[in-house]
C-alpha atoms as a PDB file:
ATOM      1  CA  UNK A   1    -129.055  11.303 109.891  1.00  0.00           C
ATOM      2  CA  UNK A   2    -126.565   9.530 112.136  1.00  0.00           C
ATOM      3  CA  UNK A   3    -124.321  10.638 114.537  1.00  0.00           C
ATOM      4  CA  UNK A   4    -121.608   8.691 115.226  1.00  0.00           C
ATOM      5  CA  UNK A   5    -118.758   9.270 117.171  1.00  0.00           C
ATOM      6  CA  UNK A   6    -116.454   8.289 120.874  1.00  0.00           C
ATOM      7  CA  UNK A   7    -116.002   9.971 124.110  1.00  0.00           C
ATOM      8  CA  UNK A   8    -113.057   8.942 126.362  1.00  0.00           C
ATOM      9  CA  UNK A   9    -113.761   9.474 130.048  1.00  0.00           C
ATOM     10  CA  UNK A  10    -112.058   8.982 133.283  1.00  0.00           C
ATOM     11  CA  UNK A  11    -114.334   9.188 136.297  1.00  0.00           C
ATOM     12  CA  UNK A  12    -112.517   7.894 139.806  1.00  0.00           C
ATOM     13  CA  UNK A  13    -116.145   7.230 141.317  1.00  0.00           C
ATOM     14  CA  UNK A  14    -116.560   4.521 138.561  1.00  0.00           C
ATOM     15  CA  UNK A  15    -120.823   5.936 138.661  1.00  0.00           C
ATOM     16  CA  UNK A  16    -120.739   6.345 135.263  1.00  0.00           C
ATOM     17  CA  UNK A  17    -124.571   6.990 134.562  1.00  0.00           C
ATOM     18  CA  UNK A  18    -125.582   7.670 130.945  1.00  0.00           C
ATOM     19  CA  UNK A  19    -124.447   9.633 127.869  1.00  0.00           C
ATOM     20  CA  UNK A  20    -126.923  12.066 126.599  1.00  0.00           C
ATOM     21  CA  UNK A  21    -126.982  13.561 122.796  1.00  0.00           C
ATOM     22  CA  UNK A  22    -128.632  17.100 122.817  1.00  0.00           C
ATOM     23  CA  UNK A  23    -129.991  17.545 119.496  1.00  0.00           C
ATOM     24  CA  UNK A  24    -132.600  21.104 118.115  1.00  0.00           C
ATOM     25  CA  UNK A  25    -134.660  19.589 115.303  1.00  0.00           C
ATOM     26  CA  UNK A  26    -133.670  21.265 112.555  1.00  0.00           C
ATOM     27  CA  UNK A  27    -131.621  23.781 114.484  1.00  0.00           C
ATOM     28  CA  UNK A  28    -134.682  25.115 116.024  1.00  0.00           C
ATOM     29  CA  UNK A  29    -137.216  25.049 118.915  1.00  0.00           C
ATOM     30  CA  UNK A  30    -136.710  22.898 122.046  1.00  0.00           C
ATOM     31  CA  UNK A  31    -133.722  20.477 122.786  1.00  0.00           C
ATOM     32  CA  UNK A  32    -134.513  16.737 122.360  1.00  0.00           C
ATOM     33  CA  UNK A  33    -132.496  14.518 124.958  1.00  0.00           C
ATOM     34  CA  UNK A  34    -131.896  11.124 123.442  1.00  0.00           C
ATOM     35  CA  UNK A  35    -129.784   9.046 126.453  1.00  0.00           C
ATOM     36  CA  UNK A  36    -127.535   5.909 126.438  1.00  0.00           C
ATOM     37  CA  UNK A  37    -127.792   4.067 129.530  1.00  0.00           C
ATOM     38  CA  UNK A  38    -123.855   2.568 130.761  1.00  0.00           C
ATOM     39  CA  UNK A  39    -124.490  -0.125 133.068  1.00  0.00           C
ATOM     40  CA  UNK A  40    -121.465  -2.342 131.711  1.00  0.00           C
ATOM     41  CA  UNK A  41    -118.969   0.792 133.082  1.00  0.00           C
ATOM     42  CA  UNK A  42    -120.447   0.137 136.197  1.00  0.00           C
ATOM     43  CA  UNK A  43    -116.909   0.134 138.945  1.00  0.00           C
ATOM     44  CA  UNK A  44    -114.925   1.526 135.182  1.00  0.00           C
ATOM     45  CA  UNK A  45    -113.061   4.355 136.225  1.00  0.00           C
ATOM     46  CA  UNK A  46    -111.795   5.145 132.580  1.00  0.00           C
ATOM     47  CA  UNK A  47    -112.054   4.472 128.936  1.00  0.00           C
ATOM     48  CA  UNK A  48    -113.846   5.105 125.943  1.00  0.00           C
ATOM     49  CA  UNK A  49    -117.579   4.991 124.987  1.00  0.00           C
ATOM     50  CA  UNK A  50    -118.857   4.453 121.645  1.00  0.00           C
ATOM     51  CA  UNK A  51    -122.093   5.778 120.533  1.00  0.00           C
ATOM     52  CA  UNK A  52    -124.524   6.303 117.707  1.00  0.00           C
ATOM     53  CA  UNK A  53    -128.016   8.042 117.412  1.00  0.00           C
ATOM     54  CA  UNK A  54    -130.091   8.340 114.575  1.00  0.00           C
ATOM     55  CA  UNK A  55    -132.045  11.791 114.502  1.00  0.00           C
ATOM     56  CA  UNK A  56    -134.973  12.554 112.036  1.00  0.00           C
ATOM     57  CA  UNK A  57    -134.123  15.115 109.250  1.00  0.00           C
ATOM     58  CA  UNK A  58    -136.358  14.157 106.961  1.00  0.00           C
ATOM     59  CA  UNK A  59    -138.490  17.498 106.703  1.00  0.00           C
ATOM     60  CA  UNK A  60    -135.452  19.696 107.544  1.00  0.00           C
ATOM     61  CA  UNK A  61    -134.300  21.868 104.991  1.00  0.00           C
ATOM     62  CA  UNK A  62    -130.703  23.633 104.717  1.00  0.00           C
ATOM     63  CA  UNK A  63    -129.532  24.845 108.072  1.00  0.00           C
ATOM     64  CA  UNK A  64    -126.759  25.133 110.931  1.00  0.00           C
ATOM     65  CA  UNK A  65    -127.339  23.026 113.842  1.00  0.00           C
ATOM     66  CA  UNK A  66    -125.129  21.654 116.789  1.00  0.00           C
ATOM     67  CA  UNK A  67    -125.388  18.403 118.475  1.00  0.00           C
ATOM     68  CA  UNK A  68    -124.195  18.245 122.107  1.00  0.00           C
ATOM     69  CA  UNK A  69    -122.857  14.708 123.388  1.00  0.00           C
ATOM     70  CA  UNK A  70    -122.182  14.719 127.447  1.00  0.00           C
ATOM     71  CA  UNK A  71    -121.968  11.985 130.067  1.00  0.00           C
ATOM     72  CA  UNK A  72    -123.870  12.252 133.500  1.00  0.00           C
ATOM     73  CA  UNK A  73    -122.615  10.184 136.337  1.00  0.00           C
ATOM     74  CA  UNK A  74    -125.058   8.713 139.119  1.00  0.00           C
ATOM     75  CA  UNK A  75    -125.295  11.651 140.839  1.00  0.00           C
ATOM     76  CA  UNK A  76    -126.421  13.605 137.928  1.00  0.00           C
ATOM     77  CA  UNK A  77    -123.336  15.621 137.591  1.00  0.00           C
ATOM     78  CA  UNK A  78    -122.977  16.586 134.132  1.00  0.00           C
ATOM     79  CA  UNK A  79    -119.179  16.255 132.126  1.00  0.00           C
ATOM     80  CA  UNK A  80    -116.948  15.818 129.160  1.00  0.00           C
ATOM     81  CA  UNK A  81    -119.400  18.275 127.021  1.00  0.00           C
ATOM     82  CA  UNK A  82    -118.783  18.741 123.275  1.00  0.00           C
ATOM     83  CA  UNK A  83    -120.313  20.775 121.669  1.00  0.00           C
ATOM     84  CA  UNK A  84    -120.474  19.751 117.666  1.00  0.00           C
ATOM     85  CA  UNK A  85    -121.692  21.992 114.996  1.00  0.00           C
ATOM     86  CA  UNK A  86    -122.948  20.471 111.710  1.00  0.00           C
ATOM     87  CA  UNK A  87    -124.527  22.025 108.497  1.00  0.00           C
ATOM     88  CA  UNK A  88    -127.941  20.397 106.720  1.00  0.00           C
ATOM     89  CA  UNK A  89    -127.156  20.366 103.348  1.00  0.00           C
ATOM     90  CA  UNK A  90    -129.808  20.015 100.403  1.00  0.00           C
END
């Protein structure tokens, strides 16, 4: 499956880190972390960041799940969190 989407920011440090997905395969067990590193918005203080991930749900069957998309700056404060649910269909 992909997940697609943007994520405006404004950050007045310009230390833009990463953006992390937070993703439960198949809406269960442990959170996977699957990061995009954002050297290029190095000094940026605003704007918008495209992203895509591709997550395996290959052996999933029908269920309710909710990806979380967030961006981390360099001192590993977390922001800009959305949460977004999703159904697996057959």
């Amino acid at each position: 499956m992909t997940i697609t989407g943007t994520m405006d920011f404004i950050d007045s440090d310009g230390d833009l880190d990463f953006l992390r997905l937070r993703y439960r395969p198949c809406g269960t067990g442990d959170w996977q972390n699957f990061d995009i590193d954002l050297p290029a918005l190095s000094g940026v203080t605003s704007g918008t960041i495209p992203f895509t991930f591709v997550v395996d749900t290959v052996s999933c069957g029908p269920v309710s799940n909710t990806a979380q998309v967030s961006v981390f700056d360099a001192q590993g404060h977390q922001s800009n969190i959305l949460n977004a649910p999703f159904e697996l269909l057959p």
